[in-house]
PDB file of N, CA and C in Angstrom:
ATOM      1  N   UNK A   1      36.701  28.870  -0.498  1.00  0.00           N
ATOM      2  CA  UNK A   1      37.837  28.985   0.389  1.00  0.00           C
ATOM      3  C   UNK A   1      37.315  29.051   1.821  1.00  0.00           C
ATOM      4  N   UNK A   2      38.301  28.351   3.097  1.00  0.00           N
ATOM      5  CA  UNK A   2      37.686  28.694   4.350  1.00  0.00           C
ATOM      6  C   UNK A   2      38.690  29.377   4.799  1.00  0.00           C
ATOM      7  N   UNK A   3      38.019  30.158   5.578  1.00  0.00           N
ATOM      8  CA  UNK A   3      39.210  30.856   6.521  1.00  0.00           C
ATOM      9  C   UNK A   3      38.605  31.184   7.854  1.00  0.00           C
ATOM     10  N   UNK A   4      39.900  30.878   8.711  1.00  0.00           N
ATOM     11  CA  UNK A   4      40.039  30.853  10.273  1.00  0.00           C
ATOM     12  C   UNK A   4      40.724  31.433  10.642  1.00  0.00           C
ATOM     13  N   UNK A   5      39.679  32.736  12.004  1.00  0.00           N
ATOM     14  CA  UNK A   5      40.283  33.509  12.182  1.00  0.00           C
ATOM     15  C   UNK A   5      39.825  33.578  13.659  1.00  0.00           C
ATOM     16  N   UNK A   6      41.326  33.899  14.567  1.00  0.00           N
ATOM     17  CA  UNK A   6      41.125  34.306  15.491  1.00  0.00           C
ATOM     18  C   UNK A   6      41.814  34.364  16.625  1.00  0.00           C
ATOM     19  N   UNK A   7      42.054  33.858  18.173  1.00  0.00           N
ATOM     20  CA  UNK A   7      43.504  34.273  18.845  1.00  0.00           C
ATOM     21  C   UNK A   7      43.293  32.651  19.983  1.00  0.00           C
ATOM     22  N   UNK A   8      45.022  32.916  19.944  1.00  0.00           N
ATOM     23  CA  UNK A   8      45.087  32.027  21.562  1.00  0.00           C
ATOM     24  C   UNK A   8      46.092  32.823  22.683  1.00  0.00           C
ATOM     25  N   UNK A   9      46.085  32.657  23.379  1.00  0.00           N
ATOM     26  CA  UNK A   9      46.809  33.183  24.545  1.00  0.00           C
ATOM     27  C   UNK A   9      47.568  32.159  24.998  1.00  0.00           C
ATOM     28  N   UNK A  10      49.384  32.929  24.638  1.00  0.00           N
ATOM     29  CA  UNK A  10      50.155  32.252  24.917  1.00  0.00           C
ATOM     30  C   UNK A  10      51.195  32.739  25.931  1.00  0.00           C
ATOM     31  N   UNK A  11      51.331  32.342  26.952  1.00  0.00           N
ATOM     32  CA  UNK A  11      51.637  33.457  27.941  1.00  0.00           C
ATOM     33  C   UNK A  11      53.430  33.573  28.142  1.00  0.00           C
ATOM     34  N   UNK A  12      53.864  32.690  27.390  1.00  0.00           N
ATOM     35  CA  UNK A  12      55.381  32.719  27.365  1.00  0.00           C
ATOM     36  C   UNK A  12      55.453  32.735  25.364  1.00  0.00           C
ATOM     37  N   UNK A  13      55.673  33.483  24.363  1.00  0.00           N
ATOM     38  CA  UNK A  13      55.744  33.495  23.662  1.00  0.00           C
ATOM     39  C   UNK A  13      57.112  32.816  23.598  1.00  0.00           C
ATOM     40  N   UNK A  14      57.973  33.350  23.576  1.00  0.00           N
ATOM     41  CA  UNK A  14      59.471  32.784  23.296  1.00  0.00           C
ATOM     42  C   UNK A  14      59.742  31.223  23.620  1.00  0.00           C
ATOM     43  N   UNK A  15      58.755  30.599  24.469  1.00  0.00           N
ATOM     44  CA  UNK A  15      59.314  29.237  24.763  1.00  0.00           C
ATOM     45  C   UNK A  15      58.246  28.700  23.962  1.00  0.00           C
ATOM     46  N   UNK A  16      57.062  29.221  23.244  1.00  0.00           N
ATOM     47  CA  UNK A  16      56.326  28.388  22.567  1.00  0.00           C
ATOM     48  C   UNK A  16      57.064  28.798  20.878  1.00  0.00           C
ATOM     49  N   UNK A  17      58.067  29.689  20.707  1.00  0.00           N
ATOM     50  CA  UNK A  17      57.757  29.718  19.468  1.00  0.00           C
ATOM     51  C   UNK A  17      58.058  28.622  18.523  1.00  0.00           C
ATOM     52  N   UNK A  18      59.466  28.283  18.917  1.00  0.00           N
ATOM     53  CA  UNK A  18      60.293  26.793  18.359  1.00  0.00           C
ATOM     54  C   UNK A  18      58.641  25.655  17.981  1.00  0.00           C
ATOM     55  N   UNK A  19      57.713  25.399  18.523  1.00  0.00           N
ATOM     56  CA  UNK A  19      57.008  24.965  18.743  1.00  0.00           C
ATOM     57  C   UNK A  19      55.769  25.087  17.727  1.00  0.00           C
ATOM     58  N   UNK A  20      55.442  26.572  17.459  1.00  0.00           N
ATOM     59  CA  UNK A  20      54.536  27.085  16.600  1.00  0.00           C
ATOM     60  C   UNK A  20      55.302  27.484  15.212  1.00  0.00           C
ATOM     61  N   UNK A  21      56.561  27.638  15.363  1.00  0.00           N
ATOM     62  CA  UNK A  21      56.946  27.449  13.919  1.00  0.00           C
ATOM     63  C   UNK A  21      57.090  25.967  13.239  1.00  0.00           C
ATOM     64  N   UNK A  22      57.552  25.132  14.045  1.00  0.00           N
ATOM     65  CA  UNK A  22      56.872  24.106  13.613  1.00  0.00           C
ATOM     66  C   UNK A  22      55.965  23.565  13.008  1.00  0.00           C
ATOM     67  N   UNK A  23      54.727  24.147  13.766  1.00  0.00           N
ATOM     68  CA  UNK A  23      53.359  23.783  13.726  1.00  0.00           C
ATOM     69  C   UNK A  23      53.240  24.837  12.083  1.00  0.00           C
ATOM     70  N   UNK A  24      53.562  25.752  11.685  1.00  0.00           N
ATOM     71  CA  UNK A  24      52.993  26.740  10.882  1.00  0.00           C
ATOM     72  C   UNK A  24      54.130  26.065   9.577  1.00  0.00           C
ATOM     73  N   UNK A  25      55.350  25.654   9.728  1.00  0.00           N
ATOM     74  CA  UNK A  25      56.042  25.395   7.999  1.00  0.00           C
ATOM     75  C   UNK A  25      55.343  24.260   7.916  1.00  0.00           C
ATOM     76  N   UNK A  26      54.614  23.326   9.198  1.00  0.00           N
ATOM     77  CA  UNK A  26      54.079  22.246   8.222  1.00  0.00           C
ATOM     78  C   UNK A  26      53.118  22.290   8.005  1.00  0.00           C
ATOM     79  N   UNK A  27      52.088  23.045   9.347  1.00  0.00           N
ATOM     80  CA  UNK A  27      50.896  23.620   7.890  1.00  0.00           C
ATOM     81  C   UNK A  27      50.742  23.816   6.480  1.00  0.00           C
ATOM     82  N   UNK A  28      51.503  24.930   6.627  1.00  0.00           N
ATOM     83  CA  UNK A  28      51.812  25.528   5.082  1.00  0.00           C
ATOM     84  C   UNK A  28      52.424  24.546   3.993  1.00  0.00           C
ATOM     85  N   UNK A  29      53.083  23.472   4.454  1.00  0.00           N
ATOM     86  CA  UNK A  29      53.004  22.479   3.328  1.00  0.00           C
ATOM     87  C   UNK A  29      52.062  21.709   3.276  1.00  0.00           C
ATOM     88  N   UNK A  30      50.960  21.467   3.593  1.00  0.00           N
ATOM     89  CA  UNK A  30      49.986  20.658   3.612  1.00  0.00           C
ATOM     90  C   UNK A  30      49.491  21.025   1.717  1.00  0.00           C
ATOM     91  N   UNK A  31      48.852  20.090   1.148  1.00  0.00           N
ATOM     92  CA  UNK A  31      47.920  20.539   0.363  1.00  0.00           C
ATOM     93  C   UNK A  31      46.189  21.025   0.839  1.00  0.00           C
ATOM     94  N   UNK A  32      46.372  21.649  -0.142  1.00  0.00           N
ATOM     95  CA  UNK A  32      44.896  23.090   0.336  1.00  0.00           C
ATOM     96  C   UNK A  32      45.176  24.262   1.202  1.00  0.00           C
ATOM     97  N   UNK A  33      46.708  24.003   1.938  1.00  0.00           N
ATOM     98  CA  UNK A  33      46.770  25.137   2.514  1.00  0.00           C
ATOM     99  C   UNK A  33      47.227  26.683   1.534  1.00  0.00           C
ATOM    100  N   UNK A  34      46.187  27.697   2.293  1.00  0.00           N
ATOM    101  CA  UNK A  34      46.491  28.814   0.780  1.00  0.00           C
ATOM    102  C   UNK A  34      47.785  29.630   2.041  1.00  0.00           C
ATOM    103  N   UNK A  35      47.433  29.867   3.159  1.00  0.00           N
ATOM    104  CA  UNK A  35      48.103  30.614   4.146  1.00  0.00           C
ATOM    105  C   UNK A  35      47.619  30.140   5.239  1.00  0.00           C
ATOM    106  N   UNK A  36      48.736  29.671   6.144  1.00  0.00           N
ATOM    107  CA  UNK A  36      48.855  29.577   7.909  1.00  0.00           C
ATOM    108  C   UNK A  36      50.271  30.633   8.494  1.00  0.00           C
ATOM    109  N   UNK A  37      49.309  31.469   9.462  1.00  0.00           N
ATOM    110  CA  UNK A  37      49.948  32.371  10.403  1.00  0.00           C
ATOM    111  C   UNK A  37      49.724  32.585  11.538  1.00  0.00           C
ATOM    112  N   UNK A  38      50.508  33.057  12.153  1.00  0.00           N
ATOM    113  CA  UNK A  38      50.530  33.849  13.989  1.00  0.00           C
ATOM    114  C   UNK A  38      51.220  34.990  13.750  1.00  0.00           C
ATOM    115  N   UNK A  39      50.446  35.768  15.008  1.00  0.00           N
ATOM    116  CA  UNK A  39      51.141  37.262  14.719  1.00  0.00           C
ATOM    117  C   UNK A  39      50.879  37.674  16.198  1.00  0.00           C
ATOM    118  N   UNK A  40      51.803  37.925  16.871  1.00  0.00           N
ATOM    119  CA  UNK A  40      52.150  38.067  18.492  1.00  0.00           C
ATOM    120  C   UNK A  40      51.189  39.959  18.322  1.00  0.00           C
ATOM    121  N   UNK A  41      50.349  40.099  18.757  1.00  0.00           N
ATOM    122  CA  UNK A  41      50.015  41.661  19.165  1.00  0.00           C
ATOM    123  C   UNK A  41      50.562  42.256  20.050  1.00  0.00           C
ATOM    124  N   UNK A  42      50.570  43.877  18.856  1.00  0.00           N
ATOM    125  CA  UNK A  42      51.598  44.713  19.174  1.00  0.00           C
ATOM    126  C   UNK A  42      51.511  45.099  20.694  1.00  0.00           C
ATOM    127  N   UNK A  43      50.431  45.353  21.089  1.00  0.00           N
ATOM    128  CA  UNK A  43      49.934  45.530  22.601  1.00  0.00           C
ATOM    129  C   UNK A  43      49.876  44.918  23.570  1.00  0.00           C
ATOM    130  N   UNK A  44      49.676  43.719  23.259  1.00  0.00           N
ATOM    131  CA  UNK A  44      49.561  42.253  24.465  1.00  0.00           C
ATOM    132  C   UNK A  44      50.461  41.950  23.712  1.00  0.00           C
ATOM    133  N   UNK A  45      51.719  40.992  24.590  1.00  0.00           N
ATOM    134  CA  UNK A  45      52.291  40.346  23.521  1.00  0.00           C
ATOM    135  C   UNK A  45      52.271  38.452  24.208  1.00  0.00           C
ATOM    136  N   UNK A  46      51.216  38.541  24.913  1.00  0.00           N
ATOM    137  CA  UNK A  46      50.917  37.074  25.273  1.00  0.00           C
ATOM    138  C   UNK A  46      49.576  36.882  24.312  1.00  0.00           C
ATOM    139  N   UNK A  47      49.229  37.395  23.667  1.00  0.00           N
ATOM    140  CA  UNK A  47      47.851  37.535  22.850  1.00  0.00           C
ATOM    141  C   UNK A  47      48.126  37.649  20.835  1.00  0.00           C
ATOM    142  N   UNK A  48      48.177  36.291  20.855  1.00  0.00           N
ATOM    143  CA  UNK A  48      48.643  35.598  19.358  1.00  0.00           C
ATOM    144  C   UNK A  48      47.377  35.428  18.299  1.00  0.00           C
ATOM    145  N   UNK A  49      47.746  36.155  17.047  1.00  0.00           N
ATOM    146  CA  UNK A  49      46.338  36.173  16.442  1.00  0.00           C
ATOM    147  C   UNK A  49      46.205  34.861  15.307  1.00  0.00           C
ATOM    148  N   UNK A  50      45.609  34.777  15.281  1.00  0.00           N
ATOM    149  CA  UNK A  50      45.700  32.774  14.282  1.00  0.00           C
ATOM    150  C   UNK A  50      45.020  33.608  12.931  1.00  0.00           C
ATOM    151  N   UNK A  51      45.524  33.245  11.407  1.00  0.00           N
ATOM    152  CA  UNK A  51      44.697  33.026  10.059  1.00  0.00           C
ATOM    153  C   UNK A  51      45.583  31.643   9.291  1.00  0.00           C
ATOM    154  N   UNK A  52      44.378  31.725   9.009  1.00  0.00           N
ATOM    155  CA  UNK A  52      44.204  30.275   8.124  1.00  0.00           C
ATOM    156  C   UNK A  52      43.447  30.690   7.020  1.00  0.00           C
ATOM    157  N   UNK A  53      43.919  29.877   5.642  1.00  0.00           N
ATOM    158  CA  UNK A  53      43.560  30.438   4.396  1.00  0.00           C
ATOM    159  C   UNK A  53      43.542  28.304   3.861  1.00  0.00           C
ATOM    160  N   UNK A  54      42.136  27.833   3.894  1.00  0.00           N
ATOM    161  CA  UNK A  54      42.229  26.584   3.201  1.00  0.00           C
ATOM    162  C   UNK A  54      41.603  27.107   2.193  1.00  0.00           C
ATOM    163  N   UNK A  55      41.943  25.971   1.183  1.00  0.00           N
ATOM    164  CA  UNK A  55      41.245  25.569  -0.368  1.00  0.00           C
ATOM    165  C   UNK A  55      39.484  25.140  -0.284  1.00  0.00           C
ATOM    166  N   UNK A  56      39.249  24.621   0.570  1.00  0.00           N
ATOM    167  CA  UNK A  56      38.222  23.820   0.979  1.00  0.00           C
ATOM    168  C   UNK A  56      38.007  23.391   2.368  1.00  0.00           C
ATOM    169  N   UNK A  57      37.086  22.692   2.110  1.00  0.00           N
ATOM    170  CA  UNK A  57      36.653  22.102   3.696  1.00  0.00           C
ATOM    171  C   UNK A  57      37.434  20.775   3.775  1.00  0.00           C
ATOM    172  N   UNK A  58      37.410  19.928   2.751  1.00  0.00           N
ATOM    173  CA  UNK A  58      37.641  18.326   2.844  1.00  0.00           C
ATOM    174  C   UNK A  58      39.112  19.123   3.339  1.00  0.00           C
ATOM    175  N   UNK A  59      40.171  20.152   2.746  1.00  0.00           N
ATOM    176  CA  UNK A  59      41.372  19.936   3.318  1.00  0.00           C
ATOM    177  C   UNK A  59      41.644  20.256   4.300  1.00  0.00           C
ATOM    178  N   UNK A  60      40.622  21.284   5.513  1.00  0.00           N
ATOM    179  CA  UNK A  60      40.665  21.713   6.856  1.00  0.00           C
ATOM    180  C   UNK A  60      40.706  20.219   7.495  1.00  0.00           C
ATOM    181  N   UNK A  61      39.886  19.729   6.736  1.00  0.00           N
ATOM    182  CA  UNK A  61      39.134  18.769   7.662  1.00  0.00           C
ATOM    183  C   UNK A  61      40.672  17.618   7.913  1.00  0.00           C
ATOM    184  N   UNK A  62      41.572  17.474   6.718  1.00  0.00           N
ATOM    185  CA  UNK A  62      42.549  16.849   6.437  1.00  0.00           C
ATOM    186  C   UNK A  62      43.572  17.420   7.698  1.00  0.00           C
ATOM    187  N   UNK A  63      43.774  18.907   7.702  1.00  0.00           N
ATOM    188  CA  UNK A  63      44.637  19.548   8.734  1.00  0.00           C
ATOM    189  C   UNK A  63      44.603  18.863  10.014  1.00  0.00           C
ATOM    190  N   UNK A  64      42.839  18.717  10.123  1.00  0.00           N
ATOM    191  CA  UNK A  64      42.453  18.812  11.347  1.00  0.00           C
ATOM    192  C   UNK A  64      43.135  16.840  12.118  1.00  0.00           C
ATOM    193  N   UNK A  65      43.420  16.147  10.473  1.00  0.00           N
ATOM    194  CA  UNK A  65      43.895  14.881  11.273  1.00  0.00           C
ATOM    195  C   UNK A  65      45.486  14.420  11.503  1.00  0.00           C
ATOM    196  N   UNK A  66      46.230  15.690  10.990  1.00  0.00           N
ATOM    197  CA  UNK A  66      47.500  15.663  10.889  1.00  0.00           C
ATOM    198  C   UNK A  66      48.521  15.507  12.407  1.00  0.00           C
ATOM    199  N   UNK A  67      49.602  14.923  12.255  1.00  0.00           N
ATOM    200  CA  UNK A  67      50.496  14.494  13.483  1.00  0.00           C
ATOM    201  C   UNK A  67      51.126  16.164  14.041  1.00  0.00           C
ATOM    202  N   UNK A  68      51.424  16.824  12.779  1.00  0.00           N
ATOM    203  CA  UNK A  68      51.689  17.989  13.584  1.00  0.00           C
ATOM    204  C   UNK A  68      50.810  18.697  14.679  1.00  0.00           C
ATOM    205  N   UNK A  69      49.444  18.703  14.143  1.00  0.00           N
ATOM    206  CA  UNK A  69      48.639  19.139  14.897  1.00  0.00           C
ATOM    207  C   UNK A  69      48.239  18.589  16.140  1.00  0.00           C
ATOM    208  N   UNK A  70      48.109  17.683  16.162  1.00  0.00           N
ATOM    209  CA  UNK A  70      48.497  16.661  17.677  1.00  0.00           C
ATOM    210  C   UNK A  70      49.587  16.940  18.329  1.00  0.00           C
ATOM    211  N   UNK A  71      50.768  17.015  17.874  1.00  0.00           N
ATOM    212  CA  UNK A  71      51.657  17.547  18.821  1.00  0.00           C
ATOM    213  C   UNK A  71      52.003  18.645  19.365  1.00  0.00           C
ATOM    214  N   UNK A  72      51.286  20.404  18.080  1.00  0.00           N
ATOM    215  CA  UNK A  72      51.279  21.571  18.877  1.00  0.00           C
ATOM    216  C   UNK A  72      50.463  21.220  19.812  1.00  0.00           C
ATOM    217  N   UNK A  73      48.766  21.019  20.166  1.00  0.00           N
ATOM    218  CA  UNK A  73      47.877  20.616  20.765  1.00  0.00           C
ATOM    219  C   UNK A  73      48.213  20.040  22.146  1.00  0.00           C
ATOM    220  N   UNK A  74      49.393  19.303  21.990  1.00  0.00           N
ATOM    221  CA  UNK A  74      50.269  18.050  23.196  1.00  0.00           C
ATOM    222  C   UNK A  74      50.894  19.304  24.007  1.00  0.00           C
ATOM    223  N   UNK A  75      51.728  20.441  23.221  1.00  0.00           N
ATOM    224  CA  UNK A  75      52.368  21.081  23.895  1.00  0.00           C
ATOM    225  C   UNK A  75      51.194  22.220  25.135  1.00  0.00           C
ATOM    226  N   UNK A  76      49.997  22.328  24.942  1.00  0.00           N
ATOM    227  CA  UNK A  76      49.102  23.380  25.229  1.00  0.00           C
ATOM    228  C   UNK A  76      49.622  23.426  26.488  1.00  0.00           C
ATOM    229  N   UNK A  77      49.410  22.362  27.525  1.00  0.00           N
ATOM    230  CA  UNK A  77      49.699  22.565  29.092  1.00  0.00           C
ATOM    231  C   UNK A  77      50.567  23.082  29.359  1.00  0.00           C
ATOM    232  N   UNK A  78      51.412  22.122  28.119  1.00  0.00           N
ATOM    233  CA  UNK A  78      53.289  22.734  29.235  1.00  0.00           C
ATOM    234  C   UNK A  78      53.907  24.074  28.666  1.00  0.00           C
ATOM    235  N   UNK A  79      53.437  24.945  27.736  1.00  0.00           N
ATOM    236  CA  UNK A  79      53.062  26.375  27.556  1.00  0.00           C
ATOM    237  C   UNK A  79      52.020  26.848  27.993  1.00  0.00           C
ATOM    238  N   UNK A  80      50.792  26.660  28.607  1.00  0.00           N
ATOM    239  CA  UNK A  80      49.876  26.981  29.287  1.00  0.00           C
ATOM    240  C   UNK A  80      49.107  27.735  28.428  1.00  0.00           C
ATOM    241  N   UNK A  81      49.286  27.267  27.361  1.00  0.00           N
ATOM    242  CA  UNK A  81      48.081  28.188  26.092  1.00  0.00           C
ATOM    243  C   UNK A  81      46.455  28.115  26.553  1.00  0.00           C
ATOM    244  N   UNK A  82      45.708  29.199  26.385  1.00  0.00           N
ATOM    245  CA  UNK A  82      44.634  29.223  26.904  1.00  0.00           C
ATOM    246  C   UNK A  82      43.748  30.068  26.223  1.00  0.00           C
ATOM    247  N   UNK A  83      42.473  30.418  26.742  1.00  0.00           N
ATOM    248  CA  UNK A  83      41.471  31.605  26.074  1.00  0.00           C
ATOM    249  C   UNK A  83      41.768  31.251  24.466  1.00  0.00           C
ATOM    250  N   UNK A  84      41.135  29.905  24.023  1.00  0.00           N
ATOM    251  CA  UNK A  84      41.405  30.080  22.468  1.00  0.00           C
ATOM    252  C   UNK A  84      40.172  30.047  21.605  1.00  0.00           C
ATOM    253  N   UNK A  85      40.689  31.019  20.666  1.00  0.00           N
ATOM    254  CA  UNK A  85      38.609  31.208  20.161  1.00  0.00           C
ATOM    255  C   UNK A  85      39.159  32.053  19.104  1.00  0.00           C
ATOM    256  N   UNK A  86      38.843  30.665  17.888  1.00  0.00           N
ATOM    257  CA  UNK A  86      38.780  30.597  16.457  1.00  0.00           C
ATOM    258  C   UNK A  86      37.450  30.664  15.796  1.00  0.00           C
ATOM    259  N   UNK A  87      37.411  31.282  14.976  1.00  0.00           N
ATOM    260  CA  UNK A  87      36.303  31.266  14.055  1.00  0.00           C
ATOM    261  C   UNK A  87      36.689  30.977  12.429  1.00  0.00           C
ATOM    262  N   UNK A  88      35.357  30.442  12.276  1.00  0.00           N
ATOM    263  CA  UNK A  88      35.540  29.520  10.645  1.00  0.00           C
ATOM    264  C   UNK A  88      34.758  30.356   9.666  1.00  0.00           C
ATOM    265  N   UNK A  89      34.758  30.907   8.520  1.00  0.00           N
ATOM    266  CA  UNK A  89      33.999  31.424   7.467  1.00  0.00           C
ATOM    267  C   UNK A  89      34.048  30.969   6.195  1.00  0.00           C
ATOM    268  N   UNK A  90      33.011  31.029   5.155  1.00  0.00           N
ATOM    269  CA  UNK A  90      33.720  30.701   4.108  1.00  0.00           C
ATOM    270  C   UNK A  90      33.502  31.867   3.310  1.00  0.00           C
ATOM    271  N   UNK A  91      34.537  32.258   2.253  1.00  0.00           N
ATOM    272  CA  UNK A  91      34.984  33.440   1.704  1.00  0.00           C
ATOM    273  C   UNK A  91      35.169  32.898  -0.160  1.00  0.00           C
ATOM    274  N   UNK A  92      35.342  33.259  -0.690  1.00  0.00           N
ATOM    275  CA  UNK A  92      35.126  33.304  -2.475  1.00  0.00           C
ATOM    276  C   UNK A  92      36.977  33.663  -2.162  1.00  0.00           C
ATOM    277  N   UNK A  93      37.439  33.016  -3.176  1.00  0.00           N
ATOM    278  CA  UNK A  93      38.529  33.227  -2.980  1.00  0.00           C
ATOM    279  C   UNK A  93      38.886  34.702  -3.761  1.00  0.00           C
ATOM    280  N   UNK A  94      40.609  34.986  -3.631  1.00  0.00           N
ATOM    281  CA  UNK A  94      40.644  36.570  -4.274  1.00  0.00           C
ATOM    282  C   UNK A  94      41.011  36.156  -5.537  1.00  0.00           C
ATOM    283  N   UNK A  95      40.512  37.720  -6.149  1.00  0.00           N
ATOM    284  CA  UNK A  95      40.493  37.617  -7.500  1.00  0.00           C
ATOM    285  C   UNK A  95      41.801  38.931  -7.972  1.00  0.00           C
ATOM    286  N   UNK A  96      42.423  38.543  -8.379  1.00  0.00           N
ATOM    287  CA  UNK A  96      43.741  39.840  -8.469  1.00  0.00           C
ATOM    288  C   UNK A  96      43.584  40.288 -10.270  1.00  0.00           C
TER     289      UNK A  96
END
């Protein structure tokens, strides 16, 4: 399993969200996706935390060529998203 973890800074939350929910129901239908999220912090609330839960690499790698993702990406300027710093691991998936 890979998982990506980590934040972007979005300095108008409310005008990006229409935007990132987007970006996150079609994640989450992708195949290999196990979980895609954002989570606005409780303290900063321009400071958005990113996880990602893939199956594999070949399907990150699949994410990584998708139209949705080009178009959150398109929106960065005109929300002024910035300071973004993701990290990649790979993890054994859970065992319940």
């Amino acid at each position: 399993m890979i998982v990506i973890e980590g934040t972007i800074r979005v300095p108008d939350v409310e005008a990006a969200r229409p935007v990132m929910a987007r970006m996150i129901a079609a994640s989450r239908a992708e195949p290999g996706c196990i979980d895609y999220s954002y989570a606005v912090d409780l303290l900063d609330s321009t400071l958005v935390r990113v996880s990602e839960r893939w199956a594999d690499r070949a399907s990150l790698s699949a994410h990584a060529r998708t139209e949705h993702l080009a178009e959150w990406r398109s929106q960065w300027p005109r929300l002024r998203i910035a300071e973004r710093s993701l990290r990649m691991y790979e993890a054994e998936p859970e065992e319940i």
